[in-house]
Structures are given as C-alpha cells and as structure tokens.
C-alpha atoms as a PDB file:
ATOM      1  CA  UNK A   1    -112.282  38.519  -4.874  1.00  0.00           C
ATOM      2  CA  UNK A   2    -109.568  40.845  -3.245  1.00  0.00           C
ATOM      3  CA  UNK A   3    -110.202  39.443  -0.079  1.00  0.00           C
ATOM      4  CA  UNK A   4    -108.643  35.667  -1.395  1.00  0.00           C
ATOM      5  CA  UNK A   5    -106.059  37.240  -3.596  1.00  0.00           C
ATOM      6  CA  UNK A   6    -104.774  39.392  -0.920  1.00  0.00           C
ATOM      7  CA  UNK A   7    -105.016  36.279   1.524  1.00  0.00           C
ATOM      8  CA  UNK A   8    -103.065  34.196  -1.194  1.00  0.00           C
ATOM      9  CA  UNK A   9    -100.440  36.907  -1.389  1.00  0.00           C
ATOM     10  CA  UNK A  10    -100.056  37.186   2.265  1.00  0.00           C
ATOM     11  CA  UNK A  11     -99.350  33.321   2.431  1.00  0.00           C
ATOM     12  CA  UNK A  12     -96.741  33.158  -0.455  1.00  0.00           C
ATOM     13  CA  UNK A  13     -95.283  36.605   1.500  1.00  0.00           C
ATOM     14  CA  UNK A  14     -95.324  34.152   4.743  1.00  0.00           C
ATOM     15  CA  UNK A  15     -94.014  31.244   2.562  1.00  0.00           C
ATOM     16  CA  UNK A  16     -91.023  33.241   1.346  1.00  0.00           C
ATOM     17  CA  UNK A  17     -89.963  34.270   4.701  1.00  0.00           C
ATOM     18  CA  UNK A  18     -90.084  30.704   6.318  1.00  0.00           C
ATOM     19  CA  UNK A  19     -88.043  29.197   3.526  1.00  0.00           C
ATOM     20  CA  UNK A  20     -85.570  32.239   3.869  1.00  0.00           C
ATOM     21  CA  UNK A  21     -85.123  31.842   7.374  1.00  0.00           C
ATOM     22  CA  UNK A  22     -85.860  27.929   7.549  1.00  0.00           C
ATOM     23  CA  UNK A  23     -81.728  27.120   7.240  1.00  0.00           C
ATOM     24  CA  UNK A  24     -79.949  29.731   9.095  1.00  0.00           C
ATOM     25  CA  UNK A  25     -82.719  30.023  11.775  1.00  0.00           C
ATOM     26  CA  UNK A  26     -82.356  26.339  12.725  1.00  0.00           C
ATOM     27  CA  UNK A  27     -78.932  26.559  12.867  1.00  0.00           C
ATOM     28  CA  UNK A  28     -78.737  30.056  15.082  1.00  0.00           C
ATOM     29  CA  UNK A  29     -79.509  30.067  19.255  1.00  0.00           C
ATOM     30  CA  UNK A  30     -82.897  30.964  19.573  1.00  0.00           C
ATOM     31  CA  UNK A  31     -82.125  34.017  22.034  1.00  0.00           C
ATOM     32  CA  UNK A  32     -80.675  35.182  18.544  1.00  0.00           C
ATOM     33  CA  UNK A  33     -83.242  34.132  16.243  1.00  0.00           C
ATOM     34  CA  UNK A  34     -85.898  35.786  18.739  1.00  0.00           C
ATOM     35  CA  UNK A  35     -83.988  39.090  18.555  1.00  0.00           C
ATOM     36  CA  UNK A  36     -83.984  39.170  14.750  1.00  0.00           C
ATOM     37  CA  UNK A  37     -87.241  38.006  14.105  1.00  0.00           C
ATOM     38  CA  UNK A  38     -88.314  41.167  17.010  1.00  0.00           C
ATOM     39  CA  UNK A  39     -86.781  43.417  14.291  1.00  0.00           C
ATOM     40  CA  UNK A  40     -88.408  41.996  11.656  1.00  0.00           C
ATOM     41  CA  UNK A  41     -91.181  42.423  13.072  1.00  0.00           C
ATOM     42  CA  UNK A  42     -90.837  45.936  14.267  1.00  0.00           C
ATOM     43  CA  UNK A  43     -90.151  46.537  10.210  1.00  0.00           C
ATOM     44  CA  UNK A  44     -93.575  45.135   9.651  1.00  0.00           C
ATOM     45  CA  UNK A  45     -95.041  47.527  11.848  1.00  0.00           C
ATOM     46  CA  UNK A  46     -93.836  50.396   9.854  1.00  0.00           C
ATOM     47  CA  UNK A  47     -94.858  48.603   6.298  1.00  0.00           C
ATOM     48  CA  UNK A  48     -97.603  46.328   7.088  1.00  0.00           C
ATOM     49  CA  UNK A  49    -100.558  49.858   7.211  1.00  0.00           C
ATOM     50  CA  UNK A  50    -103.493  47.423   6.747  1.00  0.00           C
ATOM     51  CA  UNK A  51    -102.855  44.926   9.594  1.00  0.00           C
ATOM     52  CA  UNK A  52    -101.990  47.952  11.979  1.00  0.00           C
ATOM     53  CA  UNK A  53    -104.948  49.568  11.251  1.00  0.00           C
ATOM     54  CA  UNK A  54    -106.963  46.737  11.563  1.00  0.00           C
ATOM     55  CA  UNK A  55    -105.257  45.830  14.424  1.00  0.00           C
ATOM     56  CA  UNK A  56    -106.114  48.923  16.018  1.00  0.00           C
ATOM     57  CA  UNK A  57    -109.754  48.627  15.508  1.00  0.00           C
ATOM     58  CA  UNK A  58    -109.868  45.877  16.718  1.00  0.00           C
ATOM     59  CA  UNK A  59    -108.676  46.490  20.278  1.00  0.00           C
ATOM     60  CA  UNK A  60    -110.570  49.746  20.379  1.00  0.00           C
ATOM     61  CA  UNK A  61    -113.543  47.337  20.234  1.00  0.00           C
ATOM     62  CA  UNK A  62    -112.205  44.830  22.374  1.00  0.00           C
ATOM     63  CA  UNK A  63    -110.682  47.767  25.083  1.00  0.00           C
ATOM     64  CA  UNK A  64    -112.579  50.762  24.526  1.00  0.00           C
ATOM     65  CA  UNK A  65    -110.950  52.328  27.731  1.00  0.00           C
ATOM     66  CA  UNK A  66    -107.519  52.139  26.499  1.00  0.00           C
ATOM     67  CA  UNK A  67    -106.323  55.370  24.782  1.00  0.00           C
ATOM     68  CA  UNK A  68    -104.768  55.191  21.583  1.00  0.00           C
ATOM     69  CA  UNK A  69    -100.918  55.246  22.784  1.00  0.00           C
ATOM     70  CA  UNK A  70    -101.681  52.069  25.127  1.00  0.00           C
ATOM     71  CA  UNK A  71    -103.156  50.724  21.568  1.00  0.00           C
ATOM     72  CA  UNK A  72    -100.343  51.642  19.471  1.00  0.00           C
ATOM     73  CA  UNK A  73     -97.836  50.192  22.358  1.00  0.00           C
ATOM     74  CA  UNK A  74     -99.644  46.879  22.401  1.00  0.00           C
ATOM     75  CA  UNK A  75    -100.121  46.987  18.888  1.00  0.00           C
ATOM     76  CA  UNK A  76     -96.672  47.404  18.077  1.00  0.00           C
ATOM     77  CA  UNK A  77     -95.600  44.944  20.769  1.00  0.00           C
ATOM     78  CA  UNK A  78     -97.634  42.369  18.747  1.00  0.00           C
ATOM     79  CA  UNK A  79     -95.880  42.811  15.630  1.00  0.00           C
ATOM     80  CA  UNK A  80     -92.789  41.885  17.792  1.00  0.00           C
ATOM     81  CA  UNK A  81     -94.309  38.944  19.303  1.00  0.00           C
ATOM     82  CA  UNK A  82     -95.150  37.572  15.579  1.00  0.00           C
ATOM     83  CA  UNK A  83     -91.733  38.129  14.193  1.00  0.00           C
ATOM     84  CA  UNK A  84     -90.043  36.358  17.210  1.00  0.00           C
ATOM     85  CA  UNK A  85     -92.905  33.505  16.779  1.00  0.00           C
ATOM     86  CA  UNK A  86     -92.138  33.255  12.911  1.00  0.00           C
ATOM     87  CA  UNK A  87     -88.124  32.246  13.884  1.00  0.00           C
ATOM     88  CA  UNK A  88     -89.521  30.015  16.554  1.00  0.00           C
ATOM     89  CA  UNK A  89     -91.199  28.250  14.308  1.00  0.00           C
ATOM     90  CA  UNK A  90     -88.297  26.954  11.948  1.00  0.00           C
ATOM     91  CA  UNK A  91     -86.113  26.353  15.149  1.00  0.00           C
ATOM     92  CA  UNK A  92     -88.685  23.705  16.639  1.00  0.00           C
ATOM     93  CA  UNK A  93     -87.282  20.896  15.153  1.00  0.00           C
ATOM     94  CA  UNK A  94     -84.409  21.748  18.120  1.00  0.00           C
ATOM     95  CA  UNK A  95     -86.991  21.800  21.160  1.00  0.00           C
ATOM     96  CA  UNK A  96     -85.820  20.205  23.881  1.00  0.00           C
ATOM     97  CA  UNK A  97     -89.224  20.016  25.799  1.00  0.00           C
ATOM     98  CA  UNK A  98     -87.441  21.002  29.593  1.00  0.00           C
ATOM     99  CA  UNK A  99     -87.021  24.467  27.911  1.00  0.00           C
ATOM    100  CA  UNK A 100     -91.189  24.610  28.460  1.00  0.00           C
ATOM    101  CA  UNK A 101     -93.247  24.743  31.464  1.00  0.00           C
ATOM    102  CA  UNK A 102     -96.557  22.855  31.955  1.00  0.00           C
ATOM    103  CA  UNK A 103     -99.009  24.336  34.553  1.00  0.00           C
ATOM    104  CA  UNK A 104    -102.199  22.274  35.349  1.00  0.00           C
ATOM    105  CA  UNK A 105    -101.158  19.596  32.930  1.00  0.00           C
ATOM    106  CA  UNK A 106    -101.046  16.159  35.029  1.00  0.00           C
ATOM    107  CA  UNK A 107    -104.702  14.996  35.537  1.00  0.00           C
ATOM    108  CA  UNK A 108    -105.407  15.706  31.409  1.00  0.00           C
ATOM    109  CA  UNK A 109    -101.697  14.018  30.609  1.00  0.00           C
ATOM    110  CA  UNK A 110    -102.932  10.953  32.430  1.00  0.00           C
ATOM    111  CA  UNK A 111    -106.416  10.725  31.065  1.00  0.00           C
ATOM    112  CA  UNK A 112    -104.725  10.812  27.536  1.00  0.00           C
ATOM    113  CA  UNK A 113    -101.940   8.551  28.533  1.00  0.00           C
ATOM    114  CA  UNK A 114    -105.210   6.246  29.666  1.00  0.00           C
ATOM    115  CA  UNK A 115    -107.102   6.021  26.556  1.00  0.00           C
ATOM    116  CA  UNK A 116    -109.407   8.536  26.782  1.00  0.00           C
ATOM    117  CA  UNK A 117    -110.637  10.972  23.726  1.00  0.00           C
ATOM    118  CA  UNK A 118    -109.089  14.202  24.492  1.00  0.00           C
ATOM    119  CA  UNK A 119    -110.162  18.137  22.527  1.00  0.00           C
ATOM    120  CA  UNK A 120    -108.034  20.576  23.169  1.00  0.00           C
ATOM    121  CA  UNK A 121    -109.583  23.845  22.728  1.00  0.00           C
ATOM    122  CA  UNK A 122    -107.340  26.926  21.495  1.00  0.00           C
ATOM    123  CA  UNK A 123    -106.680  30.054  19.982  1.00  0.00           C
ATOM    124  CA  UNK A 124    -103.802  31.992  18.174  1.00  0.00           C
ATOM    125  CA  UNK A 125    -102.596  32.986  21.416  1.00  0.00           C
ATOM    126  CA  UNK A 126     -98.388  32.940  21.396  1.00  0.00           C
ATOM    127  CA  UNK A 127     -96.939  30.427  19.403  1.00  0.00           C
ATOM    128  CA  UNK A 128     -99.749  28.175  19.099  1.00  0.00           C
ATOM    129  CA  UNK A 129     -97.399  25.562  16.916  1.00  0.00           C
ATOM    130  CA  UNK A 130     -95.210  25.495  19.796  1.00  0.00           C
ATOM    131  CA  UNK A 131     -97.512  24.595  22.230  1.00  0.00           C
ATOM    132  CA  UNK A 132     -98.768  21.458  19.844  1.00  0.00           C
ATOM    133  CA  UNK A 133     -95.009  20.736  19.751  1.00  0.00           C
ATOM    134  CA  UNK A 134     -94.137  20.742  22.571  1.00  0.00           C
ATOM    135  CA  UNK A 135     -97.418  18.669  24.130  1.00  0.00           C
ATOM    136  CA  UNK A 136     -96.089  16.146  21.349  1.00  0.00           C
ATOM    137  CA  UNK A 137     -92.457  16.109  22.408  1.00  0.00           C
ATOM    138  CA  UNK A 138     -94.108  14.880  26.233  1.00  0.00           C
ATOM    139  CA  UNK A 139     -94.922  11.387  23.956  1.00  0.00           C
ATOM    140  CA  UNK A 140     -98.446  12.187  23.624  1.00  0.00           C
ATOM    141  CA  UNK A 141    -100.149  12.051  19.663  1.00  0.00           C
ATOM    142  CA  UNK A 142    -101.561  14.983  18.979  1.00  0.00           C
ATOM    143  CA  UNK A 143    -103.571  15.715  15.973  1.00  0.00           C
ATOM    144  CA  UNK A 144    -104.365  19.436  14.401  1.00  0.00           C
ATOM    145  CA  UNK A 145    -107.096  19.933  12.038  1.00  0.00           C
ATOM    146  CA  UNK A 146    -105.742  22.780   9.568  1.00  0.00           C
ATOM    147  CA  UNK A 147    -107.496  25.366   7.489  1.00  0.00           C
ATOM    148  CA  UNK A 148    -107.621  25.212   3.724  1.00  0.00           C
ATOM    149  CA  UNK A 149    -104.752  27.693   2.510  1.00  0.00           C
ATOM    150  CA  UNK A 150    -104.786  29.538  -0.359  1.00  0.00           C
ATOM    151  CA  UNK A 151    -100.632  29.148  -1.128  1.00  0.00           C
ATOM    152  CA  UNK A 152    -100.855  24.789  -0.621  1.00  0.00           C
ATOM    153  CA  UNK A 153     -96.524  25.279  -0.107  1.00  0.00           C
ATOM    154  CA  UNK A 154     -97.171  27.044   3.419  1.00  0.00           C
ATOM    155  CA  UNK A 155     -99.292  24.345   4.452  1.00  0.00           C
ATOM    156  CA  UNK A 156     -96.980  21.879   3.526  1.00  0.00           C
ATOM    157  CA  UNK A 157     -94.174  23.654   4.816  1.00  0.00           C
ATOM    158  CA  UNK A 158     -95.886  23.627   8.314  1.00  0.00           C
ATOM    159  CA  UNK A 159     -96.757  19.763   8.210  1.00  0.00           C
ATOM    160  CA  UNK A 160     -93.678  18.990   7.971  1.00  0.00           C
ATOM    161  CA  UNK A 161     -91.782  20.615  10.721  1.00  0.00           C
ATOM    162  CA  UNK A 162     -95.209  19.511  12.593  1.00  0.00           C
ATOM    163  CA  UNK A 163     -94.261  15.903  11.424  1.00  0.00           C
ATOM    164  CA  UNK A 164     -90.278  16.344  13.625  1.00  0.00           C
ATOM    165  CA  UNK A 165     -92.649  16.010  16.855  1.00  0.00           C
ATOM    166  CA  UNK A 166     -94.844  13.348  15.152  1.00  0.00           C
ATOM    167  CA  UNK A 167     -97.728  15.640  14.824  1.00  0.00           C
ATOM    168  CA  UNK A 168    -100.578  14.266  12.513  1.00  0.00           C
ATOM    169  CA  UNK A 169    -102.362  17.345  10.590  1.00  0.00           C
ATOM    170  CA  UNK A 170    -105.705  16.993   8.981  1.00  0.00           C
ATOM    171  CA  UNK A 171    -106.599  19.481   6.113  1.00  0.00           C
ATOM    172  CA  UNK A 172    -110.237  20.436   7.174  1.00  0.00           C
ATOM    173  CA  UNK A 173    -112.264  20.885   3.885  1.00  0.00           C
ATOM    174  CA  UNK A 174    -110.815  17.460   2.325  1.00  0.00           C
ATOM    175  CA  UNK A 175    -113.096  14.528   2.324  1.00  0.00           C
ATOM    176  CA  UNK A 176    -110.846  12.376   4.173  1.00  0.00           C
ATOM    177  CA  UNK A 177    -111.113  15.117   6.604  1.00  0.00           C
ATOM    178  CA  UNK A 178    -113.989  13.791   8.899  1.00  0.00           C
ATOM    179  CA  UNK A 179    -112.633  10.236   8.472  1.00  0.00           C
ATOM    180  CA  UNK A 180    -109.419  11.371   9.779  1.00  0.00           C
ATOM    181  CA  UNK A 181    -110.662  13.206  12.898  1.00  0.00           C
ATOM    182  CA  UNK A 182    -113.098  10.252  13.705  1.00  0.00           C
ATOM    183  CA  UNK A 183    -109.819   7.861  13.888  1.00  0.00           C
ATOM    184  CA  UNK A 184    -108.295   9.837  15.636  1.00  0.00           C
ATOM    185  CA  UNK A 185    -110.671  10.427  18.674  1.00  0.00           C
ATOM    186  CA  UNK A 186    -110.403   7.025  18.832  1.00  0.00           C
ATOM    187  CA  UNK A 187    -107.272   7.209  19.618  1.00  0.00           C
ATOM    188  CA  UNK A 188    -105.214   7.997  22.980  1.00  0.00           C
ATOM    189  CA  UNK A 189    -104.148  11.613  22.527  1.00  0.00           C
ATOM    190  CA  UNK A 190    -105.119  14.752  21.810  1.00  0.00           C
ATOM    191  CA  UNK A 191    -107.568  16.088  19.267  1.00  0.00           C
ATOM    192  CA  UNK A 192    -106.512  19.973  18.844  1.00  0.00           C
ATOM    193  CA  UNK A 193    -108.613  22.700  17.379  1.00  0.00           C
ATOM    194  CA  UNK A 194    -107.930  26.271  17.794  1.00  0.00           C
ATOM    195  CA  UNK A 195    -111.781  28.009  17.438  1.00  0.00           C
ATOM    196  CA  UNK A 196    -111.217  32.053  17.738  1.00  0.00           C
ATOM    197  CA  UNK A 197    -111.814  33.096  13.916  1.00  0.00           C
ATOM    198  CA  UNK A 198    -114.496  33.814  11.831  1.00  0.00           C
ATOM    199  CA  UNK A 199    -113.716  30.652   9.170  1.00  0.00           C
ATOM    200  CA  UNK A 200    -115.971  29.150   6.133  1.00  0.00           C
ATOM    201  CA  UNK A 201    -117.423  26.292   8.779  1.00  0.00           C
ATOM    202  CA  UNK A 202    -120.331  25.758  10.721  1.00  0.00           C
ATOM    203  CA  UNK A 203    -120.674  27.857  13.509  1.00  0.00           C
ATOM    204  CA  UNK A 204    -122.558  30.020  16.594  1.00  0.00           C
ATOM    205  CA  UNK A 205    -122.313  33.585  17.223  1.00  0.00           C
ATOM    206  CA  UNK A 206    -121.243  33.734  21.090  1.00  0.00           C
ATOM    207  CA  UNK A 207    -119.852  36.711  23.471  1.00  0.00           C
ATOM    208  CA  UNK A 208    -116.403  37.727  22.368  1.00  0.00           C
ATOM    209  CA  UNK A 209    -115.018  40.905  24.161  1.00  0.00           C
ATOM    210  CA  UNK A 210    -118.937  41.968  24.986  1.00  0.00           C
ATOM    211  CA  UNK A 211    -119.961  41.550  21.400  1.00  0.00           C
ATOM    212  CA  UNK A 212    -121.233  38.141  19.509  1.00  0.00           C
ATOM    213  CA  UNK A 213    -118.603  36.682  17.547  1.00  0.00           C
ATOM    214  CA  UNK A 214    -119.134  33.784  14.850  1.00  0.00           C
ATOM    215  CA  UNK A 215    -117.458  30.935  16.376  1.00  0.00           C
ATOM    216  CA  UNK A 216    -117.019  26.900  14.719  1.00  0.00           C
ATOM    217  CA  UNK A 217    -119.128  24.749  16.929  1.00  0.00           C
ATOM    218  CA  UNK A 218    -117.538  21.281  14.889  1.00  0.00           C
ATOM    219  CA  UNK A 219    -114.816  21.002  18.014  1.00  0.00           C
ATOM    220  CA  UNK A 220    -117.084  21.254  20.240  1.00  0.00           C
ATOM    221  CA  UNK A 221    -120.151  19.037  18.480  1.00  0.00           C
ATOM    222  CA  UNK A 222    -117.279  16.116  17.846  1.00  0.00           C
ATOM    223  CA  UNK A 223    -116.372  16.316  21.299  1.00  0.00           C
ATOM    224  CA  UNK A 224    -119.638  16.008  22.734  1.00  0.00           C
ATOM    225  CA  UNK A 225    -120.732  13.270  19.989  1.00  0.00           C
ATOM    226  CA  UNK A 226    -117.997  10.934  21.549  1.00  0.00           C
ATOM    227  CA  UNK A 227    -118.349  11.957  24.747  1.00  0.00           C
ATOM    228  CA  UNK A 228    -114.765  13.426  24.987  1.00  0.00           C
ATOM    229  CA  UNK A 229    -112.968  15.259  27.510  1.00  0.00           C
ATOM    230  CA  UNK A 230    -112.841  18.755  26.564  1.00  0.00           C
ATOM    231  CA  UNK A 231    -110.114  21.387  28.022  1.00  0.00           C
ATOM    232  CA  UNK A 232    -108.768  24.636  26.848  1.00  0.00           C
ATOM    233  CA  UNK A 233    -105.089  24.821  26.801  1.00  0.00           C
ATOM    234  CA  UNK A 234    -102.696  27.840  26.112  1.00  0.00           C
ATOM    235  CA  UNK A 235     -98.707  29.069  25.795  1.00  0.00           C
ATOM    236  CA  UNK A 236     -97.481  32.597  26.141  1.00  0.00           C
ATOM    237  CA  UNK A 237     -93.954  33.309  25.950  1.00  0.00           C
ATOM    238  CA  UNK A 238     -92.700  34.960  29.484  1.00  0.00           C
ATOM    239  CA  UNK A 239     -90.368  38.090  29.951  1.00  0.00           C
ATOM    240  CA  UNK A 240     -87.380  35.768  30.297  1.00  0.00           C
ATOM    241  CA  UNK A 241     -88.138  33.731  27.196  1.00  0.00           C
ATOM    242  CA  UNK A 242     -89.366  30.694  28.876  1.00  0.00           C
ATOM    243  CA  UNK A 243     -92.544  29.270  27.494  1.00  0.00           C
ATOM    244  CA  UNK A 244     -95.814  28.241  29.605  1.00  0.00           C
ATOM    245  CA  UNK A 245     -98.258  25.788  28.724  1.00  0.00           C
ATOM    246  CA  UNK A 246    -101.615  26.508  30.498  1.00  0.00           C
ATOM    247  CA  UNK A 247    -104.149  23.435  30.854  1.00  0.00           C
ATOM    248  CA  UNK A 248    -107.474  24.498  32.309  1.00  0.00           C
ATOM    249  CA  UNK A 249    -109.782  22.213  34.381  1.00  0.00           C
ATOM    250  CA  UNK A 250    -110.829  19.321  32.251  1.00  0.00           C
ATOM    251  CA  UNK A 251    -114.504  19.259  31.297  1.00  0.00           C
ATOM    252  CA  UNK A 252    -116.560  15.921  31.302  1.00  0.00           C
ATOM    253  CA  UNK A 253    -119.235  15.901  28.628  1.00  0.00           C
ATOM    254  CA  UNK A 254    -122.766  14.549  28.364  1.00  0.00           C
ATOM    255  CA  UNK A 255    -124.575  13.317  24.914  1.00  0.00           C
ATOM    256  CA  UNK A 256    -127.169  15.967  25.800  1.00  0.00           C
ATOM    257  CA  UNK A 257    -125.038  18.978  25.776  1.00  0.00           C
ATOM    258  CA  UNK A 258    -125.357  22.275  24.299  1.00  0.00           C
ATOM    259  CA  UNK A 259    -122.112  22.075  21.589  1.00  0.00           C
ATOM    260  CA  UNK A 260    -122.912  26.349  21.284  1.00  0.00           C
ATOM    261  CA  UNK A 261    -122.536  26.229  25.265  1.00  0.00           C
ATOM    262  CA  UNK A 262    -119.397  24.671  25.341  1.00  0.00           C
ATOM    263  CA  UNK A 263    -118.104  26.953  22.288  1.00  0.00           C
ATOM    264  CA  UNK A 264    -118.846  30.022  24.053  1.00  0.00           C
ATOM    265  CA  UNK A 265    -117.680  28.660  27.323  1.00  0.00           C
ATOM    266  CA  UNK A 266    -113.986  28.209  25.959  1.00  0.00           C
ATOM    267  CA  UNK A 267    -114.338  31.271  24.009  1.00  0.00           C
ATOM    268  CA  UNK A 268    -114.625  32.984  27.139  1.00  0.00           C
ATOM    269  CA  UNK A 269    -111.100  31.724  27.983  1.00  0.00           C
ATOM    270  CA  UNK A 270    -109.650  32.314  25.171  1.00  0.00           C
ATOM    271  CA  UNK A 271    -110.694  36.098  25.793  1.00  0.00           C
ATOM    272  CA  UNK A 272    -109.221  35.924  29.760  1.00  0.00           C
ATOM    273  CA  UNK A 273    -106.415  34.571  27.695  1.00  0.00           C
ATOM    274  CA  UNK A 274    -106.119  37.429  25.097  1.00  0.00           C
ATOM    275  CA  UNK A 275    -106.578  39.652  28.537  1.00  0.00           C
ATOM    276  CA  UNK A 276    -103.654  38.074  30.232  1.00  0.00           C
ATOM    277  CA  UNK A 277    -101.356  39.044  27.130  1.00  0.00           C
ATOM    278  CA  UNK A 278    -103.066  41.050  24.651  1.00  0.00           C
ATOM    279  CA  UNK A 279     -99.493  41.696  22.789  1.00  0.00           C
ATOM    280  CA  UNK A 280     -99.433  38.062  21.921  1.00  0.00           C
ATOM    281  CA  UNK A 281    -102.961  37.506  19.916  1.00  0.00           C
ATOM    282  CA  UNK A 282    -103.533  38.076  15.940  1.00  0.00           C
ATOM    283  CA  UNK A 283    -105.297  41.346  16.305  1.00  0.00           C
ATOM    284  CA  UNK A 284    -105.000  41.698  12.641  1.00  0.00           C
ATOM    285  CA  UNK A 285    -107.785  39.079  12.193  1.00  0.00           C
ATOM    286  CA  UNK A 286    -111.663  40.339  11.058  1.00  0.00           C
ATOM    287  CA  UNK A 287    -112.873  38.194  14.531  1.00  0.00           C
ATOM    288  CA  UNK A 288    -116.128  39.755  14.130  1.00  0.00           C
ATOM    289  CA  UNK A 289    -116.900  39.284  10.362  1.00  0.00           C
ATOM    290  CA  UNK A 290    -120.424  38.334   9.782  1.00  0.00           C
ATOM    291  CA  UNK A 291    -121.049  34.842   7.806  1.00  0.00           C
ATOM    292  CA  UNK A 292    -124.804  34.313   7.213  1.00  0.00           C
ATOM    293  CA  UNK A 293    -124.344  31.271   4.764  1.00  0.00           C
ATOM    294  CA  UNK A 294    -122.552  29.421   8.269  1.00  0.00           C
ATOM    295  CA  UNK A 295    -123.975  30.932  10.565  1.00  0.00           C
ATOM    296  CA  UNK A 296    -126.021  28.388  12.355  1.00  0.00           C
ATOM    297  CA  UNK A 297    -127.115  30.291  16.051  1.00  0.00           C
ATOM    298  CA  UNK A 298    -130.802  30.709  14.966  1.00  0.00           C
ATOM    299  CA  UNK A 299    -131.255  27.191  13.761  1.00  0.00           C
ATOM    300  CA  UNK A 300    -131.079  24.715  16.409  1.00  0.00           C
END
C-alpha cells in the first residue's frame, strides 16, 4: 500500500501548489512565472531524494554511455523544466495560440477539420497540457482520456482550466468512460492519449530505450477498430521560450492491423522524442514496472 499512499500524497503536494500559484501565476508575465517556477524547481531537486534517484536510474538505463555528471546535469535540468511547466499550467487560460509554433500540422488539421476520426498519440514530453491547449485554441475539439487520481481535487482542478480551451476530458476507469470515447471518435477532432507509462490498463510490452516496456494498446486498438487516422504529436519548449508543436506523418489504418504494432511504432517516437530533449520527460516515472495481471503480449 505505500506505493498509493505515497502517490495520493504526491497529488495533494501537486494540488497545494497549483491552488497556491493558480491566482498570482495567472496574473504574472509568463517570462516571470517561468523563472520562478525554474527555482522552484531547482528546490525540488535538492528535497525531492526519491524522484532524483529514480530519475537517475532511469537514464542510466535509458543512456548507459552518459557518465553520471551528464546524468545529474540533465537530471537537474528536468526538475527545472517541471517547475516552469507547473506555472505554465495555471497561466493557460491567457494563451494566445500565435505565441506557439505548429510544424507538420496542415494535412492532419484538415483531415480533422473534414470529419475524419483523428488519435493523437503522446507522451509526457514538455508541457503535454499545453500542447492539448493550444491544438484546441486552433478551433479544433480535442478530447483527453485521463487517469484515475488518487487526490479527485487535482483532477478536477486540471478539467477545468482544460475546459478555458473547450477541452472535453474523459476519466478512464469510469463506466461512462468507453461511451464517452466512442462519441467522440465520432466526432471531427482529435482523440488524445498520451501511452508512455506503465498504468493499470491493458497493454503490450514493446522496445523502449532497448528494453521491453509495458505499454496500453486501448489507443491504439480504438483507433484501428474505427479505422482512424493515427499520428504522434509532440511540444518542447525552445531556448527562447517559444513552444513547438510537432505533428508526425499521419498513419492510415486497416481493420486487420496489429494494435501492439502500432503501439510500439509510436513508442518508438516518443523515445526519438525523449532523445531530442531528454531534460523535458518525467524521468521520475517506474516506465519499466512489470504488470502481469495487464499484461496482454503473450495472449493474442
């Protein structure tokens, strides 16, 4: 059980900040807000010995050539990246989307725009909520499907500055849930799942930094089932504070496809990703934590 609790105390920890910083930091430029929420997060690195150690392992697996100062520099650099992300967050409701810039976006934004089902493929790579923001604030729906949280105010807290942008959230584990993500494939828009942790849901091990990873294959299933367009799609935040929205070639798929494939195909750009800007991933997160009760790799 000290794997929930501490989860649960991590979230109201999370909670606490958001709500502390939720008035002044929409009120403040975000060039300041960034800076403070850099020191903040610098102060985590000092306090937060758990996370930077796990952290650490994690990108010795991941980059077993680095030596330990290039870990502790990225590592570091992270905890930076997070506490500038966490003052983003409560300034979105400010975004003017021009402050963003799309790369490979078009063909995608008119398929949507058309009718067609759109997933999104992800991972917690920059400021993942302001990359569904931002798509949003372009006039497209987007939908999220979020995890079950163990502090219910956090998730709340998110939906709603999801809901300035018109964002629709779906919390996966409810039985509306696959209701919900059924209406709104049927939609025009995008479906959005981000699919690089180890989570309580059906899923595949596939390659993830050379080793097999347990990965959710429900994206990827649903967007095979309907016979969506399937894409992967990140942000990173750029030296001079701009943001960049990556959309990779659009993938057609078939009723007869391999829903394990496709994970592991957009796992493997969420890693070239992760390689691009390795400062600006959770490292903190067990990625390779072994489910046997989900894990479904051996059974199709």
């Amino acid at each position: 059980m000290a794997g929930p609790r501490l989860r649960a105390f991590r979230e109201r920890l999370l909670l606490g900040a958001l709500r502390g910083i939720s008035a002044m930091g929409r009120r403040m430029p975000l060039r300041t807000g960034r800076a403070l929420g850099r020191a903040l997060g610098s102060l985590a690195w000092f306090v937060a010995r758990r996370d930077r150690r796990k952290s650490m392992e994690n990108m010795k697996i991941a980059f077993p050539e680095w030596a330990g100062a290039q870990r502790r520099r990225v590592c570091r650099a992270m905890f930076r990246h997070l506490g500038a992300s966490l003052f983003e967050i409560v300034w979105l409701p400010n975004l003017d989307v021009g402050t963003t810039m799309f790369e490979g976006f078009d063909r995608v934004l008119e398929m949507a725009r058309g009718g067609r089902s759109v997933v999104a493929f992800t991972g917690h790579c920059g400021n993942w909520e302001w990359l569904a923001y931002s798509v949003a604030k372009l006039g497209v729906p987007v939908t999220v499907l979020q995890r079950e949280r163990s502090e219910a105010g956090l998730g709340d807290f998110i939906t709603s500055i999801r809901r300035h942008a018109g964002i629709e959230t779906i919390d996966r584990g409810t039985t509306a849930a696959g209701r919900e993500l059924v209406r709104a494939m049927r939609r025009p828009g995008f479906v959005a799942f981000l699919i690089d942790q180890s989570i309580r849901a059906e899923s595949a091990k596939v390659p993830f930094f050379g080793r097999p990873a347990l990965t959710p294959i429900g994206p990827a299933t649903l967007a095979i089932r309907t016979g969506a367009v399937a894409f992967a799609l990140f942000i990173e935040r750029r030296a001079d504070g701009t943001q960049l929205v990556r959309c990779l070639e659009p993938i057609e798929t078939r009723r007869d496809d391999d829903p394990i494939a496709l994970t592991a195909r957009m796992t493997a750009e969420i890693e070239k990703q992760i390689r691009r800007v390795p400062e600006q991933w959770v490292w903190m997160h067990d990625r390779w934590r072994d489910r046997p009760k989900w894990d479904v790799s051996n059974r199709r």
